[in-house]
PDB file of N, CA and C in Angstrom:
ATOM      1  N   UNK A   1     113.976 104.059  84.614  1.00  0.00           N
ATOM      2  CA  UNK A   1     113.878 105.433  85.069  1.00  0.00           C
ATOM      3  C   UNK A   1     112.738 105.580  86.074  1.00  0.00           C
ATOM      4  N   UNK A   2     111.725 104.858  85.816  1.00  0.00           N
ATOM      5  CA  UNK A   2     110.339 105.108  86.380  1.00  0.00           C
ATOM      6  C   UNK A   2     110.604 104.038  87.905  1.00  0.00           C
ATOM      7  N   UNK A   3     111.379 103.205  87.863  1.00  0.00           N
ATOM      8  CA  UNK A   3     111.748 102.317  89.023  1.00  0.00           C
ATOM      9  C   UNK A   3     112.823 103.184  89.858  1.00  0.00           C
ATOM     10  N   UNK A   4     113.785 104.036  89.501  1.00  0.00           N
ATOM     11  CA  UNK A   4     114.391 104.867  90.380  1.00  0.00           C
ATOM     12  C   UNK A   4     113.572 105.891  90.843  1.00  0.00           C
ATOM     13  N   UNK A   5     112.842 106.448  90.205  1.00  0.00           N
ATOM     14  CA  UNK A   5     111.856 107.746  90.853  1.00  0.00           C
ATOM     15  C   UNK A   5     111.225 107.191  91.761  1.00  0.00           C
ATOM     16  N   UNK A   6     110.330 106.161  91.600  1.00  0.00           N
ATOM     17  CA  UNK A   6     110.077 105.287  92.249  1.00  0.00           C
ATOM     18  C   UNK A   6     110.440 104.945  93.763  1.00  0.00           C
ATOM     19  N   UNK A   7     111.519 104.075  94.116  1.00  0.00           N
ATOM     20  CA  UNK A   7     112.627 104.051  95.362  1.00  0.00           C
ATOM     21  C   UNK A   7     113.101 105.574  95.946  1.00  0.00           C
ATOM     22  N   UNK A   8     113.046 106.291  94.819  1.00  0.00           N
ATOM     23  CA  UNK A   8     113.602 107.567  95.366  1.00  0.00           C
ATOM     24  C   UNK A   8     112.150 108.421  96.416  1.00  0.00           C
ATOM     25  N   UNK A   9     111.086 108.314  95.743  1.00  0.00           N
ATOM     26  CA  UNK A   9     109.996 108.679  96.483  1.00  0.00           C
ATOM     27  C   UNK A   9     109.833 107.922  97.768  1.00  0.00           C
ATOM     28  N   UNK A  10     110.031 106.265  97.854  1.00  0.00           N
ATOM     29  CA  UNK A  10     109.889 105.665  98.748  1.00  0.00           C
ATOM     30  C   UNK A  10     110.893 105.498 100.124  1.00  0.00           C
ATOM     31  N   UNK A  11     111.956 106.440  99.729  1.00  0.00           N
ATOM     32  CA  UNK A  11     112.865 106.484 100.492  1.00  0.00           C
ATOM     33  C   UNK A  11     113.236 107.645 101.490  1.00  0.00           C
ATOM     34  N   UNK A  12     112.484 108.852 100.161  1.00  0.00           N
ATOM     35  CA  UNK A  12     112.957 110.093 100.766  1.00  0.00           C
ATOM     36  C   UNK A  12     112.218 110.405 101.845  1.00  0.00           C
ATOM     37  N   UNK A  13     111.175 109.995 102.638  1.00  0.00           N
ATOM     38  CA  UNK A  13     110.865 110.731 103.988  1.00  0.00           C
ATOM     39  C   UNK A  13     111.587 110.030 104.544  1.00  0.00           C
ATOM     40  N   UNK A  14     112.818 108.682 104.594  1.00  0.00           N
ATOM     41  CA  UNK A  14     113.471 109.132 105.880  1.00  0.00           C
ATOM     42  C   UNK A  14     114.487 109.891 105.865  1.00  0.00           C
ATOM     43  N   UNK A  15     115.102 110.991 104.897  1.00  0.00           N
ATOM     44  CA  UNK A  15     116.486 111.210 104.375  1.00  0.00           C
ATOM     45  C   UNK A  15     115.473 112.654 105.254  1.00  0.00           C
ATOM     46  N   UNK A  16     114.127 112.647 104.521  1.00  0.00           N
ATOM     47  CA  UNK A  16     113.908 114.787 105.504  1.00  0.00           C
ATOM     48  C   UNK A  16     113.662 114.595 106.597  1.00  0.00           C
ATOM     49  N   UNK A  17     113.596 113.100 107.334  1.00  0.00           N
ATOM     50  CA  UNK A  17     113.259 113.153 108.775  1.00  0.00           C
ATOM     51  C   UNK A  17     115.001 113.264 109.413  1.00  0.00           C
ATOM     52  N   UNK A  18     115.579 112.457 108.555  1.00  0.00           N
ATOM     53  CA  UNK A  18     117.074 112.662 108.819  1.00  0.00           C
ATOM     54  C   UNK A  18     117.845 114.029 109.236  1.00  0.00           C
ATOM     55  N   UNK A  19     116.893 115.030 108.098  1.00  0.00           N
ATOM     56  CA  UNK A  19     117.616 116.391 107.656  1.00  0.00           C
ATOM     57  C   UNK A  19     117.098 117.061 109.552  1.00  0.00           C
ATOM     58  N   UNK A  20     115.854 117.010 109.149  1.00  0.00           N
ATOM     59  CA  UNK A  20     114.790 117.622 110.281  1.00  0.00           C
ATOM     60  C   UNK A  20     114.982 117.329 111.526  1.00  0.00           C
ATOM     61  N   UNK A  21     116.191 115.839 112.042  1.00  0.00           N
ATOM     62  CA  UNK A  21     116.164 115.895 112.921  1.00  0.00           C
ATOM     63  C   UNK A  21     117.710 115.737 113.612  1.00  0.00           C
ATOM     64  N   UNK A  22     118.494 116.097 112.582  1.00  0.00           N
ATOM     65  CA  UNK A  22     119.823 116.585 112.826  1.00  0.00           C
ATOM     66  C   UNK A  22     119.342 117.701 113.325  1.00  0.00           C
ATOM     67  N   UNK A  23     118.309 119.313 112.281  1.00  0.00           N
ATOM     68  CA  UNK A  23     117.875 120.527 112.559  1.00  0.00           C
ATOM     69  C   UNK A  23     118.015 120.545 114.054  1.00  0.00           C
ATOM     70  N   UNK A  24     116.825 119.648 114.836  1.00  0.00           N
ATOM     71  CA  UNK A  24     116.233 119.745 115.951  1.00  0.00           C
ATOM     72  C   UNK A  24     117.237 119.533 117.040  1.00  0.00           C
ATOM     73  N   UNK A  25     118.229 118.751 116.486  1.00  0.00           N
ATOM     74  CA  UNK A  25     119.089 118.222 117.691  1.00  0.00           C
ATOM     75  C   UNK A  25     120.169 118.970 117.944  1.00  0.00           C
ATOM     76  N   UNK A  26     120.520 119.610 116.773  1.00  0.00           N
ATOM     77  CA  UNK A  26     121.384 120.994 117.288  1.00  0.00           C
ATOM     78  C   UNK A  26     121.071 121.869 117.786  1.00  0.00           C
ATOM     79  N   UNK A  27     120.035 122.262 118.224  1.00  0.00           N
ATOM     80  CA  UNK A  27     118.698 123.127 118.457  1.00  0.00           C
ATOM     81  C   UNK A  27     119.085 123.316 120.431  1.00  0.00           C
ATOM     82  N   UNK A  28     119.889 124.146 121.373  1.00  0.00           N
ATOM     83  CA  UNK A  28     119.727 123.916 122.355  1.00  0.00           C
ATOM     84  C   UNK A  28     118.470 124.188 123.123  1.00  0.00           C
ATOM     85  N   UNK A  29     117.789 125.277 122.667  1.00  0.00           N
ATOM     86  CA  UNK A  29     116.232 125.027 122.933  1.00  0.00           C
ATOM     87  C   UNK A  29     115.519 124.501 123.232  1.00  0.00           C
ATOM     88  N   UNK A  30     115.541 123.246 122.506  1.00  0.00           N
ATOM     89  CA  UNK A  30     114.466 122.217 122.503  1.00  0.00           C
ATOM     90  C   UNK A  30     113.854 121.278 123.783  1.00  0.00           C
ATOM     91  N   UNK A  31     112.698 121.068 123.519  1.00  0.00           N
ATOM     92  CA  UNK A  31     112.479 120.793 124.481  1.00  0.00           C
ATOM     93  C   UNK A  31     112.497 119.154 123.969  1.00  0.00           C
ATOM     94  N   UNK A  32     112.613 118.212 125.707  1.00  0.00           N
ATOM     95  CA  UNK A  32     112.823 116.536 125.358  1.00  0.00           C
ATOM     96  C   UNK A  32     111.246 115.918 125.594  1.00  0.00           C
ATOM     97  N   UNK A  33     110.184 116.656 125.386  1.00  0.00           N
ATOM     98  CA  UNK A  33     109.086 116.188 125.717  1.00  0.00           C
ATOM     99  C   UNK A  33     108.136 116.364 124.285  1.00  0.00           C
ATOM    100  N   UNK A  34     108.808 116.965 123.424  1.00  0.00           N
ATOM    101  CA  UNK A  34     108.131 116.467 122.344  1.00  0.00           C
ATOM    102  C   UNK A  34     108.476 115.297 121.399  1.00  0.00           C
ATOM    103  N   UNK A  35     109.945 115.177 121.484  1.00  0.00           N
ATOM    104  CA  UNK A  35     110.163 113.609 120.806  1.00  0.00           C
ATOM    105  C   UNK A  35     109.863 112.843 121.312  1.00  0.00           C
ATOM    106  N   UNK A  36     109.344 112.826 122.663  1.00  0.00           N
ATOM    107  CA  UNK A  36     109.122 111.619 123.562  1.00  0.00           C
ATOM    108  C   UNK A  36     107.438 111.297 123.109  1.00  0.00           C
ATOM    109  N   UNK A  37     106.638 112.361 123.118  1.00  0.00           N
ATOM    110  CA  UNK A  37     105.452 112.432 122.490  1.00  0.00           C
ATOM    111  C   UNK A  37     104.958 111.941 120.895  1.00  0.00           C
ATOM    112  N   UNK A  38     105.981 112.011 120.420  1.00  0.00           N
ATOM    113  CA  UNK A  38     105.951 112.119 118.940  1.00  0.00           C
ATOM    114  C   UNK A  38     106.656 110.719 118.517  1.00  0.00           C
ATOM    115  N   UNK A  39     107.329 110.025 119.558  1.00  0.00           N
ATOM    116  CA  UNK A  39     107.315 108.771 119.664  1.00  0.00           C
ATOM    117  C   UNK A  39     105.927 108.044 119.947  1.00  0.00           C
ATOM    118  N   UNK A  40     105.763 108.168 121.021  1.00  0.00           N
ATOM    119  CA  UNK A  40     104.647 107.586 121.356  1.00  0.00           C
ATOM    120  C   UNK A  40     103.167 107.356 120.740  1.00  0.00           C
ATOM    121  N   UNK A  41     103.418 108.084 119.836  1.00  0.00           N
ATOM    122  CA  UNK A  41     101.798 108.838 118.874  1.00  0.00           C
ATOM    123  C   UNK A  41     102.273 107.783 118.176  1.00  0.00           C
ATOM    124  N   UNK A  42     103.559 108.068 117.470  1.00  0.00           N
ATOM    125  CA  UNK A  42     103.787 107.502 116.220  1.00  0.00           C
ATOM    126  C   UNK A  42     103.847 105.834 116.182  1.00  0.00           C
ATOM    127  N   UNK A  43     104.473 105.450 117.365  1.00  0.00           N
ATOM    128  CA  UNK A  43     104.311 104.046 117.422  1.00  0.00           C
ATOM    129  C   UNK A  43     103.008 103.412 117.815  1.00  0.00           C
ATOM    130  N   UNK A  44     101.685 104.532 118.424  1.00  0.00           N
ATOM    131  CA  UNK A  44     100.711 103.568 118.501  1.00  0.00           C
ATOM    132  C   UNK A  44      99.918 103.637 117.136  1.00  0.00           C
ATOM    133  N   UNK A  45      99.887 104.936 116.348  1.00  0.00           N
ATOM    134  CA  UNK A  45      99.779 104.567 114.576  1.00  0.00           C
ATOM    135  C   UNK A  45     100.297 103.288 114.351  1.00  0.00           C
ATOM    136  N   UNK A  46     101.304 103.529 114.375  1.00  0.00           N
ATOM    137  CA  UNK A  46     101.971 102.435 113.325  1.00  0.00           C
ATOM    138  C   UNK A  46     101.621 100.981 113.913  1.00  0.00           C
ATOM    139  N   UNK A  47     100.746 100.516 115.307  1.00  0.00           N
ATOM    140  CA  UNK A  47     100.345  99.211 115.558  1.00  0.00           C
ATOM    141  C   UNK A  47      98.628  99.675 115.201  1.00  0.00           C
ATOM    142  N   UNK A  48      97.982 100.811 114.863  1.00  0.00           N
ATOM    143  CA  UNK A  48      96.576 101.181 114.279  1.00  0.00           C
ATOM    144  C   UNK A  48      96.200 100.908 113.406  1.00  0.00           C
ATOM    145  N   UNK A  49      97.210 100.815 111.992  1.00  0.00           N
ATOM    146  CA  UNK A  49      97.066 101.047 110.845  1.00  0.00           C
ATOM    147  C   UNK A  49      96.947  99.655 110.584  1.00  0.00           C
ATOM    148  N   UNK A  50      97.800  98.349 110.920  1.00  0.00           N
ATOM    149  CA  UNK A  50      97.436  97.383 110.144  1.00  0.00           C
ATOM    150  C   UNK A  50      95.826  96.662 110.798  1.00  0.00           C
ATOM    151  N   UNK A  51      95.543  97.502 112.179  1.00  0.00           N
ATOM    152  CA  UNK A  51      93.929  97.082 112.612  1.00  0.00           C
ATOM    153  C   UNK A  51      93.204  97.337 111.367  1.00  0.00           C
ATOM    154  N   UNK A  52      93.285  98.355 110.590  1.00  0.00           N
ATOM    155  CA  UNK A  52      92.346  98.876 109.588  1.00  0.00           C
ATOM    156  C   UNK A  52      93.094  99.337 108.785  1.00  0.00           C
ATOM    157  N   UNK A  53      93.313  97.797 108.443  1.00  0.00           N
ATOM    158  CA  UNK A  53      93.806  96.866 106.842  1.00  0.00           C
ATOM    159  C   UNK A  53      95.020  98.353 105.939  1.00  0.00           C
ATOM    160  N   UNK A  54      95.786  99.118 106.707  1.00  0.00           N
ATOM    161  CA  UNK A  54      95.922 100.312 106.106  1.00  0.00           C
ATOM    162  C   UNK A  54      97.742  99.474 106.382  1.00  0.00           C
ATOM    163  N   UNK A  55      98.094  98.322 106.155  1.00  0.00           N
ATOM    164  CA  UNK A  55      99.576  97.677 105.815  1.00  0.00           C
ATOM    165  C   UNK A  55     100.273  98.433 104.986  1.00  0.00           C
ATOM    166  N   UNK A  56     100.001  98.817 104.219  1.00  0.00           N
ATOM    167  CA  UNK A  56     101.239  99.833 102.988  1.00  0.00           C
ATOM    168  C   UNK A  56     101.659 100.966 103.735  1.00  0.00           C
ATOM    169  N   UNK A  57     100.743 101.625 104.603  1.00  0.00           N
ATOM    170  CA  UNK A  57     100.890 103.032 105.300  1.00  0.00           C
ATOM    171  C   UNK A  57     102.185 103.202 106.685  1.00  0.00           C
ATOM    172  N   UNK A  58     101.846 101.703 107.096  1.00  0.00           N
ATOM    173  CA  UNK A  58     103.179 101.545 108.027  1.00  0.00           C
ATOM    174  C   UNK A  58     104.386 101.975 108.308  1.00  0.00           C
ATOM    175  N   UNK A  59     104.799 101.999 107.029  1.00  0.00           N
ATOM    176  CA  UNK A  59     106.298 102.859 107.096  1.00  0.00           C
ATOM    177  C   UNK A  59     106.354 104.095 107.529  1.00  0.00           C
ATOM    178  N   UNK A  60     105.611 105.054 107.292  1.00  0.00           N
ATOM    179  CA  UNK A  60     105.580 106.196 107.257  1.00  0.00           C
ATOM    180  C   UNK A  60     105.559 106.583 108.992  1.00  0.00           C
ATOM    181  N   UNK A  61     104.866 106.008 109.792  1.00  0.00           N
ATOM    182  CA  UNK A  61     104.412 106.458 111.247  1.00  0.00           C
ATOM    183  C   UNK A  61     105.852 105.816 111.707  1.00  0.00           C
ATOM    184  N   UNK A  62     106.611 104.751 111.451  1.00  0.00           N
ATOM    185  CA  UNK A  62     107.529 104.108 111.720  1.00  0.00           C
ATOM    186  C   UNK A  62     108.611 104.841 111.612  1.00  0.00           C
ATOM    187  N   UNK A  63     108.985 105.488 110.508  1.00  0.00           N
ATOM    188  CA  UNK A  63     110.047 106.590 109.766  1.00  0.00           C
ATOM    189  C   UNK A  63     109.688 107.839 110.800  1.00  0.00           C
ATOM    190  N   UNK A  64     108.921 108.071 111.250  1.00  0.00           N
ATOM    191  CA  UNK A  64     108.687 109.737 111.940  1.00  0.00           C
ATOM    192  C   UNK A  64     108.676 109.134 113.359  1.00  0.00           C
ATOM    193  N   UNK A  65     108.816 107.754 113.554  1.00  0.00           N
ATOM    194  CA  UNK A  65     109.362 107.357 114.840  1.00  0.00           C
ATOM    195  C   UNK A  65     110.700 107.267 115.078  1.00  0.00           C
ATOM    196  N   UNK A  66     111.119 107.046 114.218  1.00  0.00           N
ATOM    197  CA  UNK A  66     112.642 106.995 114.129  1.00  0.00           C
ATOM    198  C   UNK A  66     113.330 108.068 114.220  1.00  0.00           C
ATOM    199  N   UNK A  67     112.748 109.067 113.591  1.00  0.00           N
ATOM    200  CA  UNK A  67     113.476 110.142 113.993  1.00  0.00           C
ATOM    201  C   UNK A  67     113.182 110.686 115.142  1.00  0.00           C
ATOM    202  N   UNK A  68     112.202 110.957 115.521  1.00  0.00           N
ATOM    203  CA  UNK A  68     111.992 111.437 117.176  1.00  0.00           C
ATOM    204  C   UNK A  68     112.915 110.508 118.246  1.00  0.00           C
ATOM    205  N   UNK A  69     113.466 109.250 117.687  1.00  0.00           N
ATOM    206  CA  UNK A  69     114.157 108.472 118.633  1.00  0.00           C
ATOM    207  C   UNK A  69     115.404 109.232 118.464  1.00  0.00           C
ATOM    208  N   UNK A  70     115.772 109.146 117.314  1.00  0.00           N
ATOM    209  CA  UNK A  70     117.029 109.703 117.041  1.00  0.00           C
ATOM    210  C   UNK A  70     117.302 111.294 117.255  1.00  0.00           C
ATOM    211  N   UNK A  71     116.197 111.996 117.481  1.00  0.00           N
ATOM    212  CA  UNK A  71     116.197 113.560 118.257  1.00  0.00           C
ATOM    213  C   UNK A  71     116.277 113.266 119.712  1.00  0.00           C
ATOM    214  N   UNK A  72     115.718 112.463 120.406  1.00  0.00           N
ATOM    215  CA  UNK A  72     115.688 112.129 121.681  1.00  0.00           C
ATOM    216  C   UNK A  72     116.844 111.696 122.433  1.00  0.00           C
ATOM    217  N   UNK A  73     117.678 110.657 121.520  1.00  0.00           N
ATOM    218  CA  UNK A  73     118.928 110.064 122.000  1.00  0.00           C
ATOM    219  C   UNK A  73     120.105 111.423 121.331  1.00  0.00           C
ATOM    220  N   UNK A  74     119.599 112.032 120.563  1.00  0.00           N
ATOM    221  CA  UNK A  74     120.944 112.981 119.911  1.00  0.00           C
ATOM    222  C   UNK A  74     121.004 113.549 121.138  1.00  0.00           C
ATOM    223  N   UNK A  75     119.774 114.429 122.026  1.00  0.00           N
ATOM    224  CA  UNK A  75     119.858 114.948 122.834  1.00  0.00           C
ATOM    225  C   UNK A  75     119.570 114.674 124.541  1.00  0.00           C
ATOM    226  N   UNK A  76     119.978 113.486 124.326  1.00  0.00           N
ATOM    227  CA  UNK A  76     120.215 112.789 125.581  1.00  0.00           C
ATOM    228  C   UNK A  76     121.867 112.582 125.602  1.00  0.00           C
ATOM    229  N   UNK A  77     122.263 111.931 124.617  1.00  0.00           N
ATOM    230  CA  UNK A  77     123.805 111.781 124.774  1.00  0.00           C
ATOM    231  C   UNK A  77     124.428 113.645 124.497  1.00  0.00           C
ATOM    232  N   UNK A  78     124.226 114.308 123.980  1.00  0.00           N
ATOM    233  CA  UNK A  78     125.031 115.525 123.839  1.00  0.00           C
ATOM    234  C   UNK A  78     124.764 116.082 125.394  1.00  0.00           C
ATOM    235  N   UNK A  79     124.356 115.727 126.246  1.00  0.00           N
ATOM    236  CA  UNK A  79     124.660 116.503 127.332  1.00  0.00           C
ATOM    237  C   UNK A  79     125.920 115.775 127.857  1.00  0.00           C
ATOM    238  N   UNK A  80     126.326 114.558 127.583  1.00  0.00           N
ATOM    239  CA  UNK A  80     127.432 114.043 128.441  1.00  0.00           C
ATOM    240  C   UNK A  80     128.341 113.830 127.505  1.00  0.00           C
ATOM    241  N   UNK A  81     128.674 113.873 126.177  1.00  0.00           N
ATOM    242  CA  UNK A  81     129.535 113.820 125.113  1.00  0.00           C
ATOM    243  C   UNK A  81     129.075 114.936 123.962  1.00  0.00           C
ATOM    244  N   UNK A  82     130.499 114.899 123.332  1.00  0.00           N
ATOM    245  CA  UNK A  82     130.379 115.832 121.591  1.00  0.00           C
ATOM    246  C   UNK A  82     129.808 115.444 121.005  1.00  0.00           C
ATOM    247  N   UNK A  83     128.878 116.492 120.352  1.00  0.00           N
ATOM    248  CA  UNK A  83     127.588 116.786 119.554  1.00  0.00           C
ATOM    249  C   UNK A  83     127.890 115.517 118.083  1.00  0.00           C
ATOM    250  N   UNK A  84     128.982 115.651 117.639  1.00  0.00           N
ATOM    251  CA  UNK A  84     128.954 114.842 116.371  1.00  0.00           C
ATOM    252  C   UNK A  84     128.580 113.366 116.846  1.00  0.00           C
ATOM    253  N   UNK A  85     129.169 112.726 118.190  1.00  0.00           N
ATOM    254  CA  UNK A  85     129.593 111.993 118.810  1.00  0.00           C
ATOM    255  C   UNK A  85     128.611 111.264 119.357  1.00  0.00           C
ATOM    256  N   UNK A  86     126.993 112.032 119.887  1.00  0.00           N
ATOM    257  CA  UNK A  86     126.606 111.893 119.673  1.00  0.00           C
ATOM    258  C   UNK A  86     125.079 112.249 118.756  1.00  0.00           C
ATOM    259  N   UNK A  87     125.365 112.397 117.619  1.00  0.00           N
ATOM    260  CA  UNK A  87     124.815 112.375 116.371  1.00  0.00           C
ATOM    261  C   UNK A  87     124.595 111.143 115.705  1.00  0.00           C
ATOM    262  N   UNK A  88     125.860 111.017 116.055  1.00  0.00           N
ATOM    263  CA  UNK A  88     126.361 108.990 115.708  1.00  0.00           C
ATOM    264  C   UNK A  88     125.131 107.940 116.304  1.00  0.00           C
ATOM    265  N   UNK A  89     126.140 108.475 117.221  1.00  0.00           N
ATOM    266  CA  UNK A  89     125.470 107.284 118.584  1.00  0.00           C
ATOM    267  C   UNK A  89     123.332 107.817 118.447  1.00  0.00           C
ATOM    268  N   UNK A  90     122.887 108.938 117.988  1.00  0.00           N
ATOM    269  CA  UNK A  90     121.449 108.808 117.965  1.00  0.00           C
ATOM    270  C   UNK A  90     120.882 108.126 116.415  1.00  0.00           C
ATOM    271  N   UNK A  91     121.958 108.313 115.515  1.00  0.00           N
ATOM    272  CA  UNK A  91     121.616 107.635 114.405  1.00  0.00           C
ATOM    273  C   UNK A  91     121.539 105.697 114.497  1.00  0.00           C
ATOM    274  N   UNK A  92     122.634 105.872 115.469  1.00  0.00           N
ATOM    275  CA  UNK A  92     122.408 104.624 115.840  1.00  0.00           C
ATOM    276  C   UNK A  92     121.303 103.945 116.610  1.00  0.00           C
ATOM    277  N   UNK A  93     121.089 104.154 117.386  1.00  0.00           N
ATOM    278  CA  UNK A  93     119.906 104.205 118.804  1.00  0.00           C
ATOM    279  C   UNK A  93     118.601 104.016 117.286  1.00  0.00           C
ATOM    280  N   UNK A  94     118.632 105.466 116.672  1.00  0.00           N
ATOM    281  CA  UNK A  94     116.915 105.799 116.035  1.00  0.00           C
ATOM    282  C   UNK A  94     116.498 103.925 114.736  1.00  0.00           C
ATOM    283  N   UNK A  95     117.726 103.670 114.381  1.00  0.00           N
ATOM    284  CA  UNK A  95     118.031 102.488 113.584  1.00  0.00           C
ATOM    285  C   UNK A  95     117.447 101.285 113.974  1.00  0.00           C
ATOM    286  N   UNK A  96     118.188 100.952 115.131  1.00  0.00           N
ATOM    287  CA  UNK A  96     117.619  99.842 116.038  1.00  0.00           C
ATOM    288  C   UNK A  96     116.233  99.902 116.658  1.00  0.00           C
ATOM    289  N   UNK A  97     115.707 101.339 116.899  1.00  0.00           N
ATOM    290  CA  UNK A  97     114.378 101.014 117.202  1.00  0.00           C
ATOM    291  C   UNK A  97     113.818 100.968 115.584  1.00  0.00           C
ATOM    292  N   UNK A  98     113.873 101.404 114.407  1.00  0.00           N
ATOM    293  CA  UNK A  98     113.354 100.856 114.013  1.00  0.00           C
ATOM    294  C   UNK A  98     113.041  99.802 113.378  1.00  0.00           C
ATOM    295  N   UNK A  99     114.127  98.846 113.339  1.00  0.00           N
ATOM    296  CA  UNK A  99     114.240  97.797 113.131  1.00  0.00           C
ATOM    297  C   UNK A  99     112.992  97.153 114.199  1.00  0.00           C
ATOM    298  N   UNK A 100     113.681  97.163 115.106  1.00  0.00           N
ATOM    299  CA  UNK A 100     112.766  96.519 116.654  1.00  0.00           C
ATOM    300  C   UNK A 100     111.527  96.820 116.296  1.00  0.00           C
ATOM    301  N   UNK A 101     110.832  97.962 115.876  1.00  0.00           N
ATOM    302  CA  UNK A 101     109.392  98.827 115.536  1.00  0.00           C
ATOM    303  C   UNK A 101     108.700  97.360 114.545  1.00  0.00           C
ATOM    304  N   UNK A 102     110.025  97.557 113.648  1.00  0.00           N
ATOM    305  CA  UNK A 102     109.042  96.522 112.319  1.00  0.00           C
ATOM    306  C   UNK A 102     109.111  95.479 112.705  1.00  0.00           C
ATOM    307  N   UNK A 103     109.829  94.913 113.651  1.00  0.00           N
ATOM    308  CA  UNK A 103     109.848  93.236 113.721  1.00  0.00           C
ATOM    309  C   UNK A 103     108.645  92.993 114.842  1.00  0.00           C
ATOM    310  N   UNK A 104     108.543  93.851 115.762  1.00  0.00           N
ATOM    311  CA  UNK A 104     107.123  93.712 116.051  1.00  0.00           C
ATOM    312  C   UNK A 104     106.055  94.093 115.686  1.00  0.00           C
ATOM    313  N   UNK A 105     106.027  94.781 114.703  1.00  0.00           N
ATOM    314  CA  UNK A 105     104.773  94.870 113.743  1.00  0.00           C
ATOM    315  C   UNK A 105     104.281  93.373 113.005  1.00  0.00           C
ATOM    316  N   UNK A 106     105.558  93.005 112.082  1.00  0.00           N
ATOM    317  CA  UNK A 106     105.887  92.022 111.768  1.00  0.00           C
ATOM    318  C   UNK A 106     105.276  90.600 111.852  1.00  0.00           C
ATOM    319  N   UNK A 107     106.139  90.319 113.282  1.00  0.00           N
ATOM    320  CA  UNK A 107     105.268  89.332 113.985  1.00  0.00           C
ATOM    321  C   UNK A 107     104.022  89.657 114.585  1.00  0.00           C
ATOM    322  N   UNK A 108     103.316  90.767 115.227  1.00  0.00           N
ATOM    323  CA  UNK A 108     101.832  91.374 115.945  1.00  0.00           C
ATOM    324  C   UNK A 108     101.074  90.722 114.418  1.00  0.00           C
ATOM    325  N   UNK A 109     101.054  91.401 113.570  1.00  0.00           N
ATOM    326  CA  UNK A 109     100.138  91.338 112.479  1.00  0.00           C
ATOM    327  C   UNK A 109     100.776  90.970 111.008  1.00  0.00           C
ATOM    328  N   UNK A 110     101.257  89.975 111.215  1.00  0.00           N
ATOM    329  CA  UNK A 110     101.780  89.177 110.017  1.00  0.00           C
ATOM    330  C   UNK A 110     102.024  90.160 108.740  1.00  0.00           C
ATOM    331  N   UNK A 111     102.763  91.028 108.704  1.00  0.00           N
ATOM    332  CA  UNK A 111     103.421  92.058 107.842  1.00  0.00           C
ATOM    333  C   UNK A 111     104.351  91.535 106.994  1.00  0.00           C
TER     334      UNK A 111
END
């Protein structure tokens, strides 16, 4: 029981970055200069943290990168295709960077 609460805590900020950034991407409002920002913050955290030994914390700047990728590409592809269409295609995009995110963390600082 205590091992599912567990995974479930460790999982759930990317499921509200998920929620938060479907929110944003339906959003015609929005502007494309804050995910681009909120990338950029977040990925130079996430190469900060293992400078000062802070390795467990990683995920977290990584996960709130991912979604700003995936707000960025939702609303890069919905100007030239359907919104679900791409929803897809930014879930996809936000995935691969973070994969890419951790494997150069990874290898940078032996993670």
């Amino acid at each position: 029981m205590q091992e599912n609460l567990i995974s479930f805590i460790n999982t759930s900020p990317l499921f509200i970055a998920i929620i938060i950034g479907f929110v944003v991407s339906l959003n015609e409002n929005a502007s494309i200069r804050v995910p681009i920002i909120i990338v950029i913050i977040s990925t130079i955290i996430s190469f900060l943290l293992p400078i000062f030994n802070l390795k467990s914390w990683v995920t977290y700047p990584v996960i709130l990168s991912e979604s700003a990728v995936f707000v960025l590409a939702t609303m890069l592809f919905s100007q030239k295709m359907k919104k679900w269409l791409a929803w897809i295609l930014g879930l996809i995009v936000g995935f691969v960077w973070a994969i890419v995110l951790l494997i150069l963390l990874g290898v940078t600082f032996n993670i």
